[in-house]
C-alpha atoms as a PDB file:
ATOM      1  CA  UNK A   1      14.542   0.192 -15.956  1.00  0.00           C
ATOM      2  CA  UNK A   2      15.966   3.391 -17.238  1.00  0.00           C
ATOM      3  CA  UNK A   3      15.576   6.538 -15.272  1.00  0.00           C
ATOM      4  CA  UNK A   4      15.933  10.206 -16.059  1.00  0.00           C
ATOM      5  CA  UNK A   5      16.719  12.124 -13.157  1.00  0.00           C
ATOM      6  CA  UNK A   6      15.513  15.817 -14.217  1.00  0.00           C
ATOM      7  CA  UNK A   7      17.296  17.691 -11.301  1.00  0.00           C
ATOM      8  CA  UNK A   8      20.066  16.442  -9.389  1.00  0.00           C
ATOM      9  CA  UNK A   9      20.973  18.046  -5.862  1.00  0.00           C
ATOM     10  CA  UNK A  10      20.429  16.095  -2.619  1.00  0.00           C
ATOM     11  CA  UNK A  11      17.595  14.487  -3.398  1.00  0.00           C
ATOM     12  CA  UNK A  12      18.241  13.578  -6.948  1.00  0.00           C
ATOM     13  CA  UNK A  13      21.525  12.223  -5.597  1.00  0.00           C
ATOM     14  CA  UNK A  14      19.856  10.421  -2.940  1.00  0.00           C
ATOM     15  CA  UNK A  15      17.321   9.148  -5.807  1.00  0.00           C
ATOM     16  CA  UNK A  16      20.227   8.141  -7.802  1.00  0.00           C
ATOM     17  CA  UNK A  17      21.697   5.919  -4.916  1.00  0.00           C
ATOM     18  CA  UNK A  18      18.209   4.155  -4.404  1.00  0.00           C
ATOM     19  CA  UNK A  19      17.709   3.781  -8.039  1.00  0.00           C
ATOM     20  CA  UNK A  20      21.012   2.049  -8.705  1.00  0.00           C
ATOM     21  CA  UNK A  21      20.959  -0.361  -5.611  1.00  0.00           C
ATOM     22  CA  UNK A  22      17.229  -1.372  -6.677  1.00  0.00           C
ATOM     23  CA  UNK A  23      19.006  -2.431 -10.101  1.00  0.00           C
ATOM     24  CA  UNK A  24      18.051   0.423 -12.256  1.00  0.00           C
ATOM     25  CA  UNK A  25      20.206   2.434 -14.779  1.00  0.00           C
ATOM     26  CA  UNK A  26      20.339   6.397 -14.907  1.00  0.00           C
ATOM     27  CA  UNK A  27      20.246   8.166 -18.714  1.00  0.00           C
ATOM     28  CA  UNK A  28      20.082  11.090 -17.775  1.00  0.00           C
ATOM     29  CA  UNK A  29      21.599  13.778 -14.720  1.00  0.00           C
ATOM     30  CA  UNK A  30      19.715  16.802 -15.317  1.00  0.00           C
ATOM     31  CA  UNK A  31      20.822  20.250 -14.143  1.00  0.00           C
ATOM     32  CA  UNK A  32      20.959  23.293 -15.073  1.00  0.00           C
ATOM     33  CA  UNK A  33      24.406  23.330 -17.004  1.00  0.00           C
ATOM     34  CA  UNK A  34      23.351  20.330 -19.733  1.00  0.00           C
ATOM     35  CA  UNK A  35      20.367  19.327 -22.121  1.00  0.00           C
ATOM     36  CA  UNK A  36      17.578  17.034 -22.376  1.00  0.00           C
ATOM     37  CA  UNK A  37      20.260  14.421 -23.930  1.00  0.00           C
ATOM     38  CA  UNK A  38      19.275  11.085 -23.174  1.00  0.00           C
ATOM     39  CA  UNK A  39      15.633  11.756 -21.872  1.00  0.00           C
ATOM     40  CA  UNK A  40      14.226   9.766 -24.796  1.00  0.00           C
ATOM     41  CA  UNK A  41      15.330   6.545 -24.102  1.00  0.00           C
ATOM     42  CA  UNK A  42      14.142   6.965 -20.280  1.00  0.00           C
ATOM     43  CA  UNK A  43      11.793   4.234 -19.233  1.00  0.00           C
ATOM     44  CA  UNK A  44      10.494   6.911 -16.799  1.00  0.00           C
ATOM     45  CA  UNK A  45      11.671  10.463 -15.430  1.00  0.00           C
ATOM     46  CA  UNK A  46      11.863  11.634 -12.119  1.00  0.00           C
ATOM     47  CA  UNK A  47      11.905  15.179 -12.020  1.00  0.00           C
ATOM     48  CA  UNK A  48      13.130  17.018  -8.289  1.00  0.00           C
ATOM     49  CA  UNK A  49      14.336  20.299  -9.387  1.00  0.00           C
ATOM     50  CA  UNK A  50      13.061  23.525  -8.632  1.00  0.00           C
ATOM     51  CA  UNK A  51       9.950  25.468  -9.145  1.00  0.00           C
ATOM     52  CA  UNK A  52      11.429  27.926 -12.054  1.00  0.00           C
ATOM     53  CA  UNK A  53      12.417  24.368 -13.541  1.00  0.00           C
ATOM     54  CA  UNK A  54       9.903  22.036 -13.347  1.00  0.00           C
ATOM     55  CA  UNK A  55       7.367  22.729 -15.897  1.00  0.00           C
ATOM     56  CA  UNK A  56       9.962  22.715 -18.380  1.00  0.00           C
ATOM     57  CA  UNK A  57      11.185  19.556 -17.323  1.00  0.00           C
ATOM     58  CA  UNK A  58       7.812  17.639 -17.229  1.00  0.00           C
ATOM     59  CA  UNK A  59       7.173  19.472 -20.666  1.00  0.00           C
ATOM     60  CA  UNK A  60       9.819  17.735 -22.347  1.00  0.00           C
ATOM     61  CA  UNK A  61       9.479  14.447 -20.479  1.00  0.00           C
ATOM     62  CA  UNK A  62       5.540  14.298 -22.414  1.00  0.00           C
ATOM     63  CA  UNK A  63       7.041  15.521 -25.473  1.00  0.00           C
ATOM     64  CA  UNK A  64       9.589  13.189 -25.695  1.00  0.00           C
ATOM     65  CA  UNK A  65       6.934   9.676 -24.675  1.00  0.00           C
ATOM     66  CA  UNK A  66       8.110   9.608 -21.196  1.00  0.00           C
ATOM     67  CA  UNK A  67       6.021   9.273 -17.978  1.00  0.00           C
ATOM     68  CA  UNK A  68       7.100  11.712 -15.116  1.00  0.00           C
ATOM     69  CA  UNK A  69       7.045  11.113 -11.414  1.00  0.00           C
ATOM     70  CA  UNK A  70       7.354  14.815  -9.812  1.00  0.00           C
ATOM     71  CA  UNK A  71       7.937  15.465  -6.675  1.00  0.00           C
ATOM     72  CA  UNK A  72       9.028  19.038  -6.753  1.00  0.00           C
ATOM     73  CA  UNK A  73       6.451  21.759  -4.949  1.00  0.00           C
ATOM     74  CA  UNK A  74       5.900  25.414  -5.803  1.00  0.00           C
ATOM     75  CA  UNK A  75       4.686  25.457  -9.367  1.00  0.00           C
ATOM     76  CA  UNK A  76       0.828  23.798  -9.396  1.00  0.00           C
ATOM     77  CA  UNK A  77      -0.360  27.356 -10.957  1.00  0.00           C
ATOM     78  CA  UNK A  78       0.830  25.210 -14.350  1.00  0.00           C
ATOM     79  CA  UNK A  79      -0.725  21.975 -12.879  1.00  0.00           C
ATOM     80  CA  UNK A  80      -3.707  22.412 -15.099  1.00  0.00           C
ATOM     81  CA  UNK A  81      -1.969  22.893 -17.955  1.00  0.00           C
ATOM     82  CA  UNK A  82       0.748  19.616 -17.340  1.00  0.00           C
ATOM     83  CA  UNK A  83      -2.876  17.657 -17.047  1.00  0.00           C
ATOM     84  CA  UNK A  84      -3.536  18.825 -20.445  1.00  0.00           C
ATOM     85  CA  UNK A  85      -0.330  18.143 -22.539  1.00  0.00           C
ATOM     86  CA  UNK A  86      -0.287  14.718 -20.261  1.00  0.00           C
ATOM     87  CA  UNK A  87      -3.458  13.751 -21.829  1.00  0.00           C
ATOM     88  CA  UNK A  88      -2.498  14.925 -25.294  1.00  0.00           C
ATOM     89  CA  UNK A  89       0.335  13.240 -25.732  1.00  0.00           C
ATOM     90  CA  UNK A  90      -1.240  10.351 -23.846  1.00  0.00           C
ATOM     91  CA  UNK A  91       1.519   9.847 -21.183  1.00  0.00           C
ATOM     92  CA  UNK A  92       1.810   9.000 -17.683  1.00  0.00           C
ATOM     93  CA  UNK A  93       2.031  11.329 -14.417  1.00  0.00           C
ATOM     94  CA  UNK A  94       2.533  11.126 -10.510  1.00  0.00           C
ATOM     95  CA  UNK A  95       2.650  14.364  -9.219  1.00  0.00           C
ATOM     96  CA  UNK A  96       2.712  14.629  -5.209  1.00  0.00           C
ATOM     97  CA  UNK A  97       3.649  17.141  -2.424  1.00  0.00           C
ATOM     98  CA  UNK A  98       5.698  14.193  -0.445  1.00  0.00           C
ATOM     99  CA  UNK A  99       6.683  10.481  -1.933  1.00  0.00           C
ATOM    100  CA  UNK A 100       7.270   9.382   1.806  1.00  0.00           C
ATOM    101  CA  UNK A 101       5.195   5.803   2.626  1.00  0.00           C
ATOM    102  CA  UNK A 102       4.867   7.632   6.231  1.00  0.00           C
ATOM    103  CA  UNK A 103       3.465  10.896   5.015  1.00  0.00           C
ATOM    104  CA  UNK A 104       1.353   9.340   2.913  1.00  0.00           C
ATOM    105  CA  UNK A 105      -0.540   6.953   5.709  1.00  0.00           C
ATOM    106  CA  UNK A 106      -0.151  10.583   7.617  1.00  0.00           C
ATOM    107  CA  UNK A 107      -2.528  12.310   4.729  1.00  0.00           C
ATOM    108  CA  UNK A 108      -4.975   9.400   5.620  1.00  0.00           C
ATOM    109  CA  UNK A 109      -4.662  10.279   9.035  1.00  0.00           C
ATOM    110  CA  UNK A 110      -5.356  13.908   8.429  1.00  0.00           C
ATOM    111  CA  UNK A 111      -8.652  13.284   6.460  1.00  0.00           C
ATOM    112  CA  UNK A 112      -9.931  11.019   8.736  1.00  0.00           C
ATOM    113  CA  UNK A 113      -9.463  13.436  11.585  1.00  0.00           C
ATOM    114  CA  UNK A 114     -10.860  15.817   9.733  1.00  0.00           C
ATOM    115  CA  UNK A 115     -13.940  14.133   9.122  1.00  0.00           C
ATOM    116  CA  UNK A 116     -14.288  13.596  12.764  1.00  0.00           C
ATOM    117  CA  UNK A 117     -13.507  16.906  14.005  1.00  0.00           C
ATOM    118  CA  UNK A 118     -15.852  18.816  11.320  1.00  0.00           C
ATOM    119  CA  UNK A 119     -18.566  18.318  14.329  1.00  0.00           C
ATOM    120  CA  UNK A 120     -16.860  19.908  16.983  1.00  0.00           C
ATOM    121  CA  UNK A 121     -16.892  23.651  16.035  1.00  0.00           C
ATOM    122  CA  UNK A 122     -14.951  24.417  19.763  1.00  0.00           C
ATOM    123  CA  UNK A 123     -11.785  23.255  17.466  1.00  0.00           C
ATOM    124  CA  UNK A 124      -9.482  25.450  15.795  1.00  0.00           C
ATOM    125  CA  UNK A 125      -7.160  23.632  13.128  1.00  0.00           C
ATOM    126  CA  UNK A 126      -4.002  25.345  12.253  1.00  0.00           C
ATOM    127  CA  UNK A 127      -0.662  23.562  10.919  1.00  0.00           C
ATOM    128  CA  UNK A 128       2.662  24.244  11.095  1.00  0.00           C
ATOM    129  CA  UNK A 129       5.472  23.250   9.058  1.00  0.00           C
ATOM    130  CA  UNK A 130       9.669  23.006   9.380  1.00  0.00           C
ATOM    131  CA  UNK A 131      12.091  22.585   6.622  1.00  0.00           C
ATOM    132  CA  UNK A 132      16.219  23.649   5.977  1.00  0.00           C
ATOM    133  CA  UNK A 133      16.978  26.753   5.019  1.00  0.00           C
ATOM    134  CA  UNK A 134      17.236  25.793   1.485  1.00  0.00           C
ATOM    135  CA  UNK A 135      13.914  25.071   0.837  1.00  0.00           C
ATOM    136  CA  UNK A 136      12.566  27.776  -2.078  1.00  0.00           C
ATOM    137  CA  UNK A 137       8.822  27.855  -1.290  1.00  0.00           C
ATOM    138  CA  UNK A 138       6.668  28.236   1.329  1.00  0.00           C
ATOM    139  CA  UNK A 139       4.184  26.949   2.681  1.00  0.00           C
ATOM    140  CA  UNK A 140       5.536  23.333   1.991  1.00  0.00           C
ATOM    141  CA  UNK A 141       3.783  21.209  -0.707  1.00  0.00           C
ATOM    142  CA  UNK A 142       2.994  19.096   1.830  1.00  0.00           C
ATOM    143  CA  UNK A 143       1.496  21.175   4.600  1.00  0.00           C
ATOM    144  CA  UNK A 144      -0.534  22.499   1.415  1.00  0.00           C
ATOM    145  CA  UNK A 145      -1.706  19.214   0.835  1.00  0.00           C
ATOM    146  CA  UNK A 146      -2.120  18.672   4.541  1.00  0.00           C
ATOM    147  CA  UNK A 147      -4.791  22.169   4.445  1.00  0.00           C
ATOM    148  CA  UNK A 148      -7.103  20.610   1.302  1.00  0.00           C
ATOM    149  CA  UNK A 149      -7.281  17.702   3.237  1.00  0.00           C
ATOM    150  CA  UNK A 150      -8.859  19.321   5.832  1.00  0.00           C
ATOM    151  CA  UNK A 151     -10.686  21.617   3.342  1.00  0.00           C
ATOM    152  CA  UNK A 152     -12.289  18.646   1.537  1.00  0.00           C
ATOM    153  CA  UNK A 153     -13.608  17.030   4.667  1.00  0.00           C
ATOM    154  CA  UNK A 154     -14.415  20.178   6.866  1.00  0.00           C
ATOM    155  CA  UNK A 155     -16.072  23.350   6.753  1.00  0.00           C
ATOM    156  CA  UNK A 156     -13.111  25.203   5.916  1.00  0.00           C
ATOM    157  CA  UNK A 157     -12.459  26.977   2.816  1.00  0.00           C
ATOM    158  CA  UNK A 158      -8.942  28.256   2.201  1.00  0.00           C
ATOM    159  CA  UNK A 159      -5.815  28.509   3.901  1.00  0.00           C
ATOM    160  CA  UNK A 160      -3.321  31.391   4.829  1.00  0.00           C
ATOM    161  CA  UNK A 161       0.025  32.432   6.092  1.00  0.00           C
ATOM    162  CA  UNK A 162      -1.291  35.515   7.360  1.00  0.00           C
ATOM    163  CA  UNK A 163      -4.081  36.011  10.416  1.00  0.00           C
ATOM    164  CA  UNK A 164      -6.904  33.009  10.012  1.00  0.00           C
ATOM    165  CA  UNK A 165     -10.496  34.177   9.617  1.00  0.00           C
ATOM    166  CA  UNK A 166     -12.837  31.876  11.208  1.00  0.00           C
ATOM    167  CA  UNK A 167     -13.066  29.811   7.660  1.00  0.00           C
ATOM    168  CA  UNK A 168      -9.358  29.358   7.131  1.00  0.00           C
ATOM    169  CA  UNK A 169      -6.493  27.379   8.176  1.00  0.00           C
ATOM    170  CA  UNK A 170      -3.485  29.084   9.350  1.00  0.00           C
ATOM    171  CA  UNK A 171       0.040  27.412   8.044  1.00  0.00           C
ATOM    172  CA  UNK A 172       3.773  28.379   9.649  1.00  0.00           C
ATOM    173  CA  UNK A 173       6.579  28.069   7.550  1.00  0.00           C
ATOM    174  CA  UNK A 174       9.417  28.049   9.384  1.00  0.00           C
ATOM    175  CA  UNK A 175      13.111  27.282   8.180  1.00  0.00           C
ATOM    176  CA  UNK A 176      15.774  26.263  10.400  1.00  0.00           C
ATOM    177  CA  UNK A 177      19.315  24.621   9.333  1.00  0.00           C
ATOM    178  CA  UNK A 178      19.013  21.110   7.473  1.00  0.00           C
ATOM    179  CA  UNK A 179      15.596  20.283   9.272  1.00  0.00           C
ATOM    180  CA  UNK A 180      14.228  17.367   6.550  1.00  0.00           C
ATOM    181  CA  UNK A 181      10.946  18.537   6.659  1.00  0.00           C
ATOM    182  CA  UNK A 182       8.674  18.221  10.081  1.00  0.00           C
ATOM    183  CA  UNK A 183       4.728  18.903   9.639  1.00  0.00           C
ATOM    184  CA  UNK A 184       1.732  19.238  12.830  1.00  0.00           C
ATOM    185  CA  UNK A 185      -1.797  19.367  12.369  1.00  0.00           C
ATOM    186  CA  UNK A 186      -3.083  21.298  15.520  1.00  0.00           C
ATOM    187  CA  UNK A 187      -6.896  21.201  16.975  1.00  0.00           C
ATOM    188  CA  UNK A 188      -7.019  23.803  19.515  1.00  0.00           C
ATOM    189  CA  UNK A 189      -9.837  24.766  21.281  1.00  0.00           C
ATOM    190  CA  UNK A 190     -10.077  26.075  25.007  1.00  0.00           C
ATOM    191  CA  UNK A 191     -10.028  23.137  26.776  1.00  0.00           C
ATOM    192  CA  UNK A 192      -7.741  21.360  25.092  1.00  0.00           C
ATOM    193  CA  UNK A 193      -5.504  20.807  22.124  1.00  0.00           C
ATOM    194  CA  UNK A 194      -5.113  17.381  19.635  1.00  0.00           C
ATOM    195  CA  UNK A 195      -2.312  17.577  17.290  1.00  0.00           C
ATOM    196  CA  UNK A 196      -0.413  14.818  15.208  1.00  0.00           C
ATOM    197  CA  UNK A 197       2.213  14.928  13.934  1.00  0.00           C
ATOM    198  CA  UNK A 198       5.189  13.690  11.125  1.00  0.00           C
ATOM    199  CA  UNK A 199       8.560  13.979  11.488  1.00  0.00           C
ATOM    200  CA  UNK A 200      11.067  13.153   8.755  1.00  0.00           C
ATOM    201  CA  UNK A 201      14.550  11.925  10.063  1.00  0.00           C
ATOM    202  CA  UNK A 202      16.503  12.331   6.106  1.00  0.00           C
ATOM    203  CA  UNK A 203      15.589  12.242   2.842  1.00  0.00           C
ATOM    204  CA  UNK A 204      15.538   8.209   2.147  1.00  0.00           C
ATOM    205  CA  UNK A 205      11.892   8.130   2.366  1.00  0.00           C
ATOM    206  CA  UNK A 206      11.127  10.685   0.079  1.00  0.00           C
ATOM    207  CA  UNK A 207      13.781   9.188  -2.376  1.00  0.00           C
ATOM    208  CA  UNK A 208      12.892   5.687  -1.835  1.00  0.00           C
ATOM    209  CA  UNK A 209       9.095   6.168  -2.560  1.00  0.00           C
ATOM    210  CA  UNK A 210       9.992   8.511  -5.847  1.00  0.00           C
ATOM    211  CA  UNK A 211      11.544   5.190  -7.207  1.00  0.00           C
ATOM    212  CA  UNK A 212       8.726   3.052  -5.949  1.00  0.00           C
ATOM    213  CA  UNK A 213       6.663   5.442  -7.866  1.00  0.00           C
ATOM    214  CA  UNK A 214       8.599   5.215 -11.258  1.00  0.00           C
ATOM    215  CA  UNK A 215       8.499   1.646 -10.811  1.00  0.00           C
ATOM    216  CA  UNK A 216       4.524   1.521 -10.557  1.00  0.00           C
ATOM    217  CA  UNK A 217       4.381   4.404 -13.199  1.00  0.00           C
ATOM    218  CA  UNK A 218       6.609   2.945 -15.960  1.00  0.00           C
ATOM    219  CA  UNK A 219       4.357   1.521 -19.405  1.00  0.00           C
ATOM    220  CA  UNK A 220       1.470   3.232 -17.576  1.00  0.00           C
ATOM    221  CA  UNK A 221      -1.424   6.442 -18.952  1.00  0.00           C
ATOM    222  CA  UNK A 222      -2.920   8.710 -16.746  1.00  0.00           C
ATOM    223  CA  UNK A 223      -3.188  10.670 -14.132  1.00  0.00           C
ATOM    224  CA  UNK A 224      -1.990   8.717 -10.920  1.00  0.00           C
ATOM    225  CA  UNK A 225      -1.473   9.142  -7.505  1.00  0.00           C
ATOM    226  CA  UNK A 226       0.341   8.341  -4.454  1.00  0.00           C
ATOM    227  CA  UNK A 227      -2.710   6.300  -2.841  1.00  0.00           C
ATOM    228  CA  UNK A 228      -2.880   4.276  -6.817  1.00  0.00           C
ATOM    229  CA  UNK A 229       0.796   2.940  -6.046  1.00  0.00           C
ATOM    230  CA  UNK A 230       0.416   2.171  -2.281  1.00  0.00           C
ATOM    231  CA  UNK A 231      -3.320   0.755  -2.490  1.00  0.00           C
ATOM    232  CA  UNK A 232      -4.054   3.426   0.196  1.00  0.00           C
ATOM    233  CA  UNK A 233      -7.455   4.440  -1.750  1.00  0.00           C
END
């Protein structure tokens, strides 16, 4: 299979590694010093760039017949609109907070919790999230995902970095030297607290299920997920 990598610091590097030892050829090293040369005879791209980048990125990818696999965070205000040129051009598109087979079971984990918790109003939930210093957004992607989980299976309605009102979900961001990413779910109430919690050790999960992901994706249409390519629906 031929991959685009649209983006290449550590984790399209890491991506790159993965993608050659699972037999796969790269076309394309995208950064921001060369062009889309080479994205048109991708099998499938992989975009992990950054948020000013990405919607230009998955742009061309659609333009030029190629399904994307995104995994970069901090630009779903254009979401709506990447649904709409991926259904015009009729291509194929994974977009998710977190690739990692272990974050995704934890997202199950979440929801389900969620669901059980939703009749215990002595609970508070609140989540906090670690990641390097290099990280350009915050909250996370994926303690944003972690929050609508809760949202679609609770009473609660939004979430905020600021002070929670009794219908939101407090997030921390914190960012502390090369810290992979580390997120907790919290239930606090005053007799006791529940909390899990997933803790990445490097970035070969997040790579490793960004190739799984192009693998699935490749001579697909639609609008995909991460539970379509694991069977975790």
């Amino acid at each position: 299979m031929k991959i685009a990598l649209l983006g290449y610091g550590k984790m399209g590097k890491v991506i790159e590694r993965i993608a050659l030892e699972r037999g796969h050829e790269i076309v394309l090293r995208k950064d921001e010093f060369n062009t889309y040369d080479g994205l048109s005879t991708a099998d499938v791209a992989i975009d992990f760039s950054v948020p000013s980048a990405a919607v230009s990125n998955i742009s061309a990818s659609f333009n030029a017949n190629v399904p994307v696999v995104s995994g970069t965070t901090g630009w779903l205000e254009h979401y709506d609109e990447m649904i709409a040129l991926c259904n015009e051009k009729k291509g194929g598109f994974i977009s998710s907070s977190n690739f990692s087979l272990g974050v995704n079971i934890f997202f199950g984990l979440n929801e389900y919790l969620a669901k059980i918790m939703k009749q215990f109003d002595s609970y508070k939930v609140s989540m906090e999230e670690i990641h390097h210093i290099h990280k350009l957004d915050a909250p996370s992607g994926t303690a944003i995902s972690l929050a609508q989980g809760v949202i679609q299976n609770s009473d609660y309605a939004s979430w905020t970095m600021d002070e929670a009102k009794k219908n939101e979900i407090h997030i921390e961001a914190k960012r502390i030297g090369e810290v992979p990413g580390t997120h907790t779910v919290n239930y606090d109430s005053a007799i006791d607290s529940i909390e899990i919690k997933h803790t990445a050790h490097n970035r070969e999960g997040f790579a490793l299920g960004a190739v799984v992901a192009a693998e699935w994706l490749a001579g697909k249409q639609g609008i995909f997920s991460m539970k379509d390519v694991l069977n975790l629906q």
